[in-house]
Protein backbone atom coordinates (compact mmCIF):
# COMPACT_ATOMS: atom_id res chain seq x y z
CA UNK A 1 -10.74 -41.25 -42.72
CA UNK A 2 -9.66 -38.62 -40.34
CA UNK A 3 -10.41 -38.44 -36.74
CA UNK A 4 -12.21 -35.67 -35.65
CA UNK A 5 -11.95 -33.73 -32.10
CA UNK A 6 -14.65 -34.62 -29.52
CA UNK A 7 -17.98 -33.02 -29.78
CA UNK A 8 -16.63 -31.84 -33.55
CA UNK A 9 -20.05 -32.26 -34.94
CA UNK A 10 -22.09 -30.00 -32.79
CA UNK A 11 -19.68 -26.72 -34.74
CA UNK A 12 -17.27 -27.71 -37.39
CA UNK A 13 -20.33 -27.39 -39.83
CA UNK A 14 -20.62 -23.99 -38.98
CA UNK A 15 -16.80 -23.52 -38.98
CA UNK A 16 -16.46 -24.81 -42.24
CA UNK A 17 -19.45 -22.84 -43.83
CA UNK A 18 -17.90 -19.59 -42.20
CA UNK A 19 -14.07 -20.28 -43.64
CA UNK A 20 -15.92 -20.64 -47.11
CA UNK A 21 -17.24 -17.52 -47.01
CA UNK A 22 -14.21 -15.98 -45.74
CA UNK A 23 -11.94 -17.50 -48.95
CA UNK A 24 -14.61 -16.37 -51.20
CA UNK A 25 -14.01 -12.12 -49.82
CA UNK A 26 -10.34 -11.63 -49.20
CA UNK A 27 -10.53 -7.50 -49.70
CA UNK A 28 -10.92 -6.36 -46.53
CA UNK A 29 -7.93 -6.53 -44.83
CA UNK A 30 -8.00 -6.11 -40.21
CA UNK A 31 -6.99 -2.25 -39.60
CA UNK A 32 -7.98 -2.43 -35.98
CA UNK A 33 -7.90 -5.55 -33.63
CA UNK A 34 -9.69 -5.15 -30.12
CA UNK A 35 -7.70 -7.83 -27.53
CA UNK A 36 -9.16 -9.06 -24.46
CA UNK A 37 -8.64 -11.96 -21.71
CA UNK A 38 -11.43 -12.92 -19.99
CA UNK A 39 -9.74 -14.20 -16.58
CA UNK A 40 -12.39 -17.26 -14.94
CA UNK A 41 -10.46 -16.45 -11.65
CA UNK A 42 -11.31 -18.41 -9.06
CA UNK A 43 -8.52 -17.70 -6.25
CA UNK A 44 -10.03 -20.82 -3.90
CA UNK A 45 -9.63 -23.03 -7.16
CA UNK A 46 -8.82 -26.62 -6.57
CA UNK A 47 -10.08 -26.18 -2.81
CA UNK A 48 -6.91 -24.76 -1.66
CA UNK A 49 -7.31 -23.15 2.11
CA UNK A 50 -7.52 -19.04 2.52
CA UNK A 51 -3.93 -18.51 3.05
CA UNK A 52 -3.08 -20.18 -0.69
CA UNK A 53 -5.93 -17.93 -1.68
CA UNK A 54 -4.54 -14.75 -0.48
CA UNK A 55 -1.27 -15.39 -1.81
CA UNK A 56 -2.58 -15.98 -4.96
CA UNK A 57 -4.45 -12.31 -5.10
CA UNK A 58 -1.93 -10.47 -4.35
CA UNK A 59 0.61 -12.08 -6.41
CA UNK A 60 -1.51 -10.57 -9.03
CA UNK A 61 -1.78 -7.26 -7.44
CA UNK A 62 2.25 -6.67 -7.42
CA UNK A 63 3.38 -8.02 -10.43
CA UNK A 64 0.94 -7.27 -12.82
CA UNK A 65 1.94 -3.28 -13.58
CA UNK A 66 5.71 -4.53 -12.84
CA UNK A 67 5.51 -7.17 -15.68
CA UNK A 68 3.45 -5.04 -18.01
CA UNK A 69 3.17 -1.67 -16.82
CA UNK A 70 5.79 0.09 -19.90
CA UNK A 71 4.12 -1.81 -22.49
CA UNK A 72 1.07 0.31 -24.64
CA UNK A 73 -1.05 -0.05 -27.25
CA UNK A 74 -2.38 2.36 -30.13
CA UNK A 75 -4.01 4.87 -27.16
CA UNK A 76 -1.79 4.44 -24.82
CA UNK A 77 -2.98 2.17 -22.56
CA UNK A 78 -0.90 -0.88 -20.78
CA UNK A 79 -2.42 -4.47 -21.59
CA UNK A 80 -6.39 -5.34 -19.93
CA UNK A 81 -7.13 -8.17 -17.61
CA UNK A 82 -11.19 -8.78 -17.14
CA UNK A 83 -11.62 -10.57 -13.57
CA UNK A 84 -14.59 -12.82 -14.12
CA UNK A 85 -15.01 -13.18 -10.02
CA UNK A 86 -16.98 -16.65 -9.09
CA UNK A 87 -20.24 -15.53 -6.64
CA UNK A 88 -19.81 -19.19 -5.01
CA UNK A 89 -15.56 -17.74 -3.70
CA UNK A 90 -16.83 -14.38 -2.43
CA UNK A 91 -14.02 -12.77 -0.34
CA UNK A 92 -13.84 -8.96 0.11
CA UNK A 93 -10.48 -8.72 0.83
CA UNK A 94 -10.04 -10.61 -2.47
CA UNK A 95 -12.91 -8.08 -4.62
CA UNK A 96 -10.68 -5.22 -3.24
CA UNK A 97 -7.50 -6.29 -4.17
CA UNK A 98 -8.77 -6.41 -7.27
CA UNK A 99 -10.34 -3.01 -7.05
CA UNK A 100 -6.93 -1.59 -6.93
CA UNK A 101 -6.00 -3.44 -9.93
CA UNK A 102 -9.10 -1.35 -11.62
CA UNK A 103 -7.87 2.12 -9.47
CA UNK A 104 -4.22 1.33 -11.64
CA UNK A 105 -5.63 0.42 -14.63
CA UNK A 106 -4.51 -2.73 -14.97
CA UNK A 107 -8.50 -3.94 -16.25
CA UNK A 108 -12.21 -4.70 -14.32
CA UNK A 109 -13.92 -6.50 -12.42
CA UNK A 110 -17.46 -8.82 -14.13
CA UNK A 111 -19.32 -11.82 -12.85
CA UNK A 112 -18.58 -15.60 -12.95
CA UNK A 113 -21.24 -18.29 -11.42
CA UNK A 114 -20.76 -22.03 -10.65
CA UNK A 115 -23.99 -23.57 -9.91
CA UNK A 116 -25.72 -26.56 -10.31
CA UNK A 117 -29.71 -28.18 -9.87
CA UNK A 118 -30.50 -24.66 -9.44
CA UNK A 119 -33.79 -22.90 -9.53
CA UNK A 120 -34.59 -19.89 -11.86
CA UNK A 121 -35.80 -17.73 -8.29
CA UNK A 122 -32.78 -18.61 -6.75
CA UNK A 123 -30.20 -17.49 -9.97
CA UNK A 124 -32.16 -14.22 -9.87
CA UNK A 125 -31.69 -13.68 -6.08
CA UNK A 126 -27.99 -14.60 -6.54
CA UNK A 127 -27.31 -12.32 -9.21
CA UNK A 128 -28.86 -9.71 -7.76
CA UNK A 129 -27.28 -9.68 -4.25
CA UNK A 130 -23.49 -10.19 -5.50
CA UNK A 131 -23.89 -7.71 -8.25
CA UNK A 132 -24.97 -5.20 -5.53
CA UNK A 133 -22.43 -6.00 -3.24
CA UNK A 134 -19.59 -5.28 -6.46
CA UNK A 135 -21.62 -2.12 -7.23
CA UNK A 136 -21.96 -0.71 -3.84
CA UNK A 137 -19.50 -1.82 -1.45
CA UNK A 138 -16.40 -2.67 -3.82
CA UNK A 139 -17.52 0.70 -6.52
CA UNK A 140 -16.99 -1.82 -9.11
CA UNK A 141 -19.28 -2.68 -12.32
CA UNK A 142 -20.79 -0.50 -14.93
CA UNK A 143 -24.44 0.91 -15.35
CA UNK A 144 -26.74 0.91 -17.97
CA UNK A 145 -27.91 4.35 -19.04
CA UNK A 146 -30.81 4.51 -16.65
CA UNK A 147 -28.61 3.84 -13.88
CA UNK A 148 -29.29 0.39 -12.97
CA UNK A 149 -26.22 -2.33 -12.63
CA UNK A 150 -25.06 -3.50 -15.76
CA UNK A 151 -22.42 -5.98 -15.56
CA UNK A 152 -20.85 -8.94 -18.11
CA UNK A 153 -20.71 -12.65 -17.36
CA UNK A 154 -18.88 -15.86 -17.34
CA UNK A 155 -20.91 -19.55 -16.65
CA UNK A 156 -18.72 -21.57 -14.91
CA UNK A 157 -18.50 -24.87 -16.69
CA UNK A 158 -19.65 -23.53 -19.89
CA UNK A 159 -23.00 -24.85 -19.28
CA UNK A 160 -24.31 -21.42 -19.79
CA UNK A 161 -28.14 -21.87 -20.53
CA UNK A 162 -28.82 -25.53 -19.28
CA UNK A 163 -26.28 -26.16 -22.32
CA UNK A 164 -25.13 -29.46 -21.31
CA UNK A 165 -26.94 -32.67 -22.53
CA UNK A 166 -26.79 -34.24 -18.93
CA UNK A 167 -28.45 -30.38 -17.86
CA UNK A 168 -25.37 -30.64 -14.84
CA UNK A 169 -23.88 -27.20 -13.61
CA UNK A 170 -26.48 -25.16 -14.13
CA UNK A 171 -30.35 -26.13 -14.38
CA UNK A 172 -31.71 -22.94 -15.14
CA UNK A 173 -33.44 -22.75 -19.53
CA UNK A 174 -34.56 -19.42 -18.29
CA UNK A 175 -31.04 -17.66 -18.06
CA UNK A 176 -30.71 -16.08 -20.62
CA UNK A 177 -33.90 -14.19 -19.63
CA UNK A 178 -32.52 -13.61 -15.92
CA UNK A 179 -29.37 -12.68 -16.99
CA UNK A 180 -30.92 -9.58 -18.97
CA UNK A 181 -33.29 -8.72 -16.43
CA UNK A 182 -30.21 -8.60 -13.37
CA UNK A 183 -28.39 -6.37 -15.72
CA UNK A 184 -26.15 -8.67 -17.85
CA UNK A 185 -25.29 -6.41 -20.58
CA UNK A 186 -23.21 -9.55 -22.71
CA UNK A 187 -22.31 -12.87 -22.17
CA UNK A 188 -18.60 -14.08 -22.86
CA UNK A 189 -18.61 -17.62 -21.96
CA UNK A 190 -17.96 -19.24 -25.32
CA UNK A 191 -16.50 -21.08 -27.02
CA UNK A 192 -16.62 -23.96 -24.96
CA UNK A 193 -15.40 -26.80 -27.81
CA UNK A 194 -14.54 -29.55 -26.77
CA UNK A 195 -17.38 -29.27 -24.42
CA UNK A 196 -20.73 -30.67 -25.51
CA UNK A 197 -21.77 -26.90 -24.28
CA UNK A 198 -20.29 -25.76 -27.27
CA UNK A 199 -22.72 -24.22 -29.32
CA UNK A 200 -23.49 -24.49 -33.17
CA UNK A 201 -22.72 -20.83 -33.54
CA UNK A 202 -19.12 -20.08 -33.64
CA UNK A 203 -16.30 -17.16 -34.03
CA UNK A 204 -19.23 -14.54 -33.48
CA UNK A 205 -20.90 -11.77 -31.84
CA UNK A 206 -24.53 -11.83 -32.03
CA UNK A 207 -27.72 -11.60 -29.93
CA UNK A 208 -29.21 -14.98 -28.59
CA UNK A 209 -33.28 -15.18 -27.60
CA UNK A 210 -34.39 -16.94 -24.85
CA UNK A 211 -36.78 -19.58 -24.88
CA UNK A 212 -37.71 -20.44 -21.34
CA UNK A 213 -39.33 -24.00 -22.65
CA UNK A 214 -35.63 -25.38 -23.76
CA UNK A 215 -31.97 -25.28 -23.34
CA UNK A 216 -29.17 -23.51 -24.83
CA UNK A 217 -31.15 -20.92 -26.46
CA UNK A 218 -27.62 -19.08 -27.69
CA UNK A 219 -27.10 -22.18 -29.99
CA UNK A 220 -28.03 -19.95 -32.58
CA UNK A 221 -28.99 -15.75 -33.11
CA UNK A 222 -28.86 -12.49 -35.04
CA UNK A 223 -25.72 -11.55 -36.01
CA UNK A 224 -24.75 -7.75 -34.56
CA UNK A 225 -24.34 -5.61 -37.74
CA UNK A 226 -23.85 -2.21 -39.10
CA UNK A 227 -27.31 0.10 -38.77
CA UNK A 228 -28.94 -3.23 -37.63
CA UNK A 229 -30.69 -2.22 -33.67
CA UNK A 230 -30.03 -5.32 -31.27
CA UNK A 231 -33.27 -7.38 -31.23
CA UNK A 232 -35.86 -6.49 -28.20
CA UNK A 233 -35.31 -9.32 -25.37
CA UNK A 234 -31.37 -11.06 -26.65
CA UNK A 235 -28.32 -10.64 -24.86
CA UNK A 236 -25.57 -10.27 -26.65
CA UNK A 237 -22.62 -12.84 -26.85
CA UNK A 238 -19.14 -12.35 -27.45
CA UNK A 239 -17.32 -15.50 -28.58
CA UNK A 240 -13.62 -16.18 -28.92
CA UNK A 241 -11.32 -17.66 -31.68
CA UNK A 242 -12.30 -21.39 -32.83
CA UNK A 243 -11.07 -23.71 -34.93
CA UNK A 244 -8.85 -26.61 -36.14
CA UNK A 245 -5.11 -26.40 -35.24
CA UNK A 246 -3.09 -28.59 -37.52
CA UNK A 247 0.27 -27.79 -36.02
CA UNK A 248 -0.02 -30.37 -33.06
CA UNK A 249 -1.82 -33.18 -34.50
CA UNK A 250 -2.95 -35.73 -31.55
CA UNK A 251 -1.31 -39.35 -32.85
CA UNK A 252 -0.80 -38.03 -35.74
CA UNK A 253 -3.84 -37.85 -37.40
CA UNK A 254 -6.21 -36.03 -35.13
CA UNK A 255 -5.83 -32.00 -35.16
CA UNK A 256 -5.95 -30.37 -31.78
CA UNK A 257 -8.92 -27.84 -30.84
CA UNK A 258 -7.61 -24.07 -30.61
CA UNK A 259 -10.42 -22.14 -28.64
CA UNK A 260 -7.97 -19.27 -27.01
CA UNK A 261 -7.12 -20.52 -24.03
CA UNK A 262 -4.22 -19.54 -21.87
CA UNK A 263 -2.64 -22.00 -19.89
CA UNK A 264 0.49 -23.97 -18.80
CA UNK A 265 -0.70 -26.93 -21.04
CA UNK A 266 1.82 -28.04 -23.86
CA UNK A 267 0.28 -25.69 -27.10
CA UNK A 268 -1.75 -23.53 -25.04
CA UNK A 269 1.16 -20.71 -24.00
CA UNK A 270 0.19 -17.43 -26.25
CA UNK A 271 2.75 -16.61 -29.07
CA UNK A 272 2.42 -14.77 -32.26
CA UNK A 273 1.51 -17.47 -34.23
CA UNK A 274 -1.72 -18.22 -32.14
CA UNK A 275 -2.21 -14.58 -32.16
CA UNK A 276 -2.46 -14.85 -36.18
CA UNK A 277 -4.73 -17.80 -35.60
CA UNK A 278 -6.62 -15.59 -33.79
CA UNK A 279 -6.99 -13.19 -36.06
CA UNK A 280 -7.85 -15.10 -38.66
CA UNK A 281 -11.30 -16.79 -36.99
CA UNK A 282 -12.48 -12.88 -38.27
CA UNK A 283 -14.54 -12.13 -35.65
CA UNK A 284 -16.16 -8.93 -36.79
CA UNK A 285 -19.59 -6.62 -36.47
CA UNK A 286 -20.85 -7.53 -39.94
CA UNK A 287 -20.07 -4.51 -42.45
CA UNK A 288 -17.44 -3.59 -40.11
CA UNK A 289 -14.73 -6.49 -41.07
CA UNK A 290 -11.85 -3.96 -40.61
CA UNK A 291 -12.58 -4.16 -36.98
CA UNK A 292 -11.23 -7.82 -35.31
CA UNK A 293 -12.83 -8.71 -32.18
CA UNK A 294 -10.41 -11.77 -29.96
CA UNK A 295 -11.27 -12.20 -26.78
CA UNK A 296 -8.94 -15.19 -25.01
CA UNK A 297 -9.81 -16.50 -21.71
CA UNK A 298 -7.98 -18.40 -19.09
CA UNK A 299 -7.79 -19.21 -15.14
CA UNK A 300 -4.84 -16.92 -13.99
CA UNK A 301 -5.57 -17.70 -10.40
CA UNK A 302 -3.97 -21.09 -10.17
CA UNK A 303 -0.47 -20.80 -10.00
CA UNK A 304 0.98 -22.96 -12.92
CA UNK A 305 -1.28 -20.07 -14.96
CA UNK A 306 0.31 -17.34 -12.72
CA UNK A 307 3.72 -18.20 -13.49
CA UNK A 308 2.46 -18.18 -17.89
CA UNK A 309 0.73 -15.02 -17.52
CA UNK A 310 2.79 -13.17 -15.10
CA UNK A 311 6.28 -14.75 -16.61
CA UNK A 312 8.62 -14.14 -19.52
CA UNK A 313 6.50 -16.16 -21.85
CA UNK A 314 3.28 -13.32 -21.55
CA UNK A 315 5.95 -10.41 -22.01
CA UNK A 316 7.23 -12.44 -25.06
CA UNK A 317 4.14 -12.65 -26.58
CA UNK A 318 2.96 -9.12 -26.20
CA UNK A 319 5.99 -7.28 -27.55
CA UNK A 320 6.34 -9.45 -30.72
CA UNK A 321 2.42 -8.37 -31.10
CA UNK A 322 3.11 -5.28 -30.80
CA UNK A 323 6.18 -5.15 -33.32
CA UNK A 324 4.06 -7.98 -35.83
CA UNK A 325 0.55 -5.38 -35.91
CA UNK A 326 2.99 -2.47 -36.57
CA UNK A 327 4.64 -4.14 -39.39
CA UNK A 328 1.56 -5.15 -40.85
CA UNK A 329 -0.03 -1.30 -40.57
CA UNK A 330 -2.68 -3.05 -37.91
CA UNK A 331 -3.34 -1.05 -34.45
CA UNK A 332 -3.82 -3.42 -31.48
CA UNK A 333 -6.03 -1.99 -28.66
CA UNK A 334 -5.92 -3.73 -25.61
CA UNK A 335 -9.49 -3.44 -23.93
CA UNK A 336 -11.66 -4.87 -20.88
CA UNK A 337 -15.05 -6.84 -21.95
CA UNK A 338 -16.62 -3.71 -21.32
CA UNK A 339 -14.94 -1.92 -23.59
CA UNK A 340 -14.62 -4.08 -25.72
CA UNK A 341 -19.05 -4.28 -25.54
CA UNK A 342 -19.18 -0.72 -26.02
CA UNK A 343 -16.91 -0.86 -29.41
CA UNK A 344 -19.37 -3.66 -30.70
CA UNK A 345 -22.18 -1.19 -30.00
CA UNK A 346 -20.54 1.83 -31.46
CA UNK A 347 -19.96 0.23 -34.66
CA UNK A 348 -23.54 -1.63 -35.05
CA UNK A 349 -24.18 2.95 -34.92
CA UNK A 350 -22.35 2.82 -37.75
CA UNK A 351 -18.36 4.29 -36.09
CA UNK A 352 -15.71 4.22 -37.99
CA UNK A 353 -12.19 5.33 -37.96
CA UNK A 354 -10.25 4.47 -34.67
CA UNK A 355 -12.56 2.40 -32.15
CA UNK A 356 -10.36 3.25 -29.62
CA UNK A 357 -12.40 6.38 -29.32
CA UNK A 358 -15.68 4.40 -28.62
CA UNK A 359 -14.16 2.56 -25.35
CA UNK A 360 -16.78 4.14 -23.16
CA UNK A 361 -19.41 4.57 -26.35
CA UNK A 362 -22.42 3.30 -24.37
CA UNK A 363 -21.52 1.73 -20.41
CA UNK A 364 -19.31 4.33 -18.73
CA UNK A 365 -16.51 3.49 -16.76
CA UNK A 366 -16.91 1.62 -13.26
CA UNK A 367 -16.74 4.05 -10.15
CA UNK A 368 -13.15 2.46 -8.96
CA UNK A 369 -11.96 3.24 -12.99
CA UNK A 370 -12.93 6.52 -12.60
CA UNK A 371 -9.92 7.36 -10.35
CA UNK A 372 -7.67 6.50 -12.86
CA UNK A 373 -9.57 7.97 -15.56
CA UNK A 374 -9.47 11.46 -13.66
CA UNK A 375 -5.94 11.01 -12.53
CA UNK A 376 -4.99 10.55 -15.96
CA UNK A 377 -6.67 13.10 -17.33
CA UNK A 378 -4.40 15.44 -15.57
């Protein structure tokens, strides 16, 4: 008998079902692969004092464009970094160091929450004032097309939803509900394996439904699809890569858990060959399968993470990318989660050809991105 990973029955059925399919349609081959990192940076992490915390900011701030800033993708553009920012760590001088990140083009700023025993009325209020304070004092965050907020979202601990059997870190089954109504315009917390947050869905992007009387309502949902309109009252969920990784058995017998995460940890430092992994979780629009979707995540605020994703090993990995997708006739486009949201959206409209022309398809650009955006232009 073989061991399985913890939690492994909650979504290797669905893992399993989904490779099936795959094997049984091997025509379409990826011509366009949309890469993200979804950063859960939390600069006070491990309780360190505000000094350590500073540091750690603006460690990001210089060497970011000086480790990456030659490097470009199909458009043009230098590699994206998406700042989930934790509510519960509000700093300003933090938010704007990070707003110049956005003003150089380096990626954006979206919401992360740690909470737990809360109450739906006090999630709503929470929301509301921290995604005003990004909006209006920081000029960071999108809008939706009537103007209001729109911004995307991380739950810390996974527990997304009331997800967790022992309902800790969170306590909300309505938040699904009040994350749509504050002006969440996707969720990106998954996958969460080996979590027991983990959901049944996996390796998609679909729309979830809340149901106010139960948690984790994003177990399961529509898949988004060519000339198929989001469902009325679903927020839509981006997941990343997941799946079985036979290449570092655990005693031998037990296969370790690949769920794109970045980190120091021994098998967990990105390289081409999780890149391929990646890849080939097919994370697509359905009737769009030319169009990959991977969106990594990590916590690049600690500094054992700092040194991996600021270091050698992250320049490695991008330029063999790079060299691998042009070999293999593929174009990489390195995008932020909004982006990224708005290429989804542009291809459930039925785009084709080169997404990278649908980056600001449906949520424009925040107001700091828009100095870039002009600068460039000229």
């Amino acid at each position: 008998m073989i061991a399985l990973p913890r939690n492994a029955h909650l979504w290797l059925p669905a893992l399993l079902r989904r490779r099936t399919r795959r094997n049984g349609d091997r025509t379409v081959r990826p011509r366009h692969v949309m890469f993200a990192i979804a950063d859960h940076y939390e600069p006070f992490n491990r309780t360190v004092d505000p000094v350590q915390a500073d540091r750690r900011v603006a460690r990001w701030r210089v060497e970011y464009v000086k480790a990456f800033g030659d490097l470009r993708d199909g458009d043009g553009r230098m590699p994206q970094h998406s700042f989930f920012y934790p509510i519960e760590q509000y700093d300003a001088g933090h938010v704007e160091t990070l707003g110049e990140m956005v003003e150089r083009d380096c990626g954006e700023v979206e919401v992360h929450l740690h909470h737990d025993r809360d109450t739906s009325a006090n999630l709503r209020r929470t929301l509301l004032q921290f995604t005003e304070v990004l909006r209006d004092r920081h000029g960071l965050l999108t809008r939706h097309p009537d103007g209001t907020t729109a911004y995307g979202f991380v739950h810390g601990n996974w527990a997304l939803d009331n997800a967790r059997p022992d309902g800790r870190h969170c306590g909300v089954n309505d938040e699904l509900t009040i994350l749509m109504e504050t002006g969440c315009y996707a969720d990106f917390t998954l996958p969460a394996a080996p979590d027991p947050a983990q959901t049944r869905t996996v390796n998609s992007v679909y729309y979830a439904a809340d149901d106010p009387h139960r948690p984790k309502s994003h177990d399961d949902g529509v898949p988004a699809a060519v000339g198929r309109r989001p469902p009325p009252d679903t927020l839509l969920m981006i997941q990343g890569p997941l799946s079985l990784d036979w290449s570092r058995p655990k005693f031998g017998v037990l296969p370790g858990v690949e769920s794109g995460t970045l980190n120091y940890s021994p098998g967990q430092h990105p390289d081409l060959r999780r890149f391929r992994r990646w890849l080939s979780t097919s994370i697509v629009v359905e009737g769009r399968p030319e169009w990959i979707f991977v969106k990594v995540h990590t916590h690049g605020a600690h500094e054992r993470n700092a040194d991996l994703l600021l270091g050698p090993t992250m320049r490695i990995f991008h330029e063999s990318v790079l060299e691998w997708v042009r070999g293999q006739g593929i174009d990489l486009h390195y995008v932020t989660v909004r982006e990224m949201v708005n290429i989804v959206r542009a291809a459930e409209d039925g785009a084709v050809g080169d997404p990278g022309r649908y980056r600001d398809y449906w949520f424009r650009p925040p107001d700091r991105r828009h100095r870039w955006c002009n600068s460039a232009a000229h």
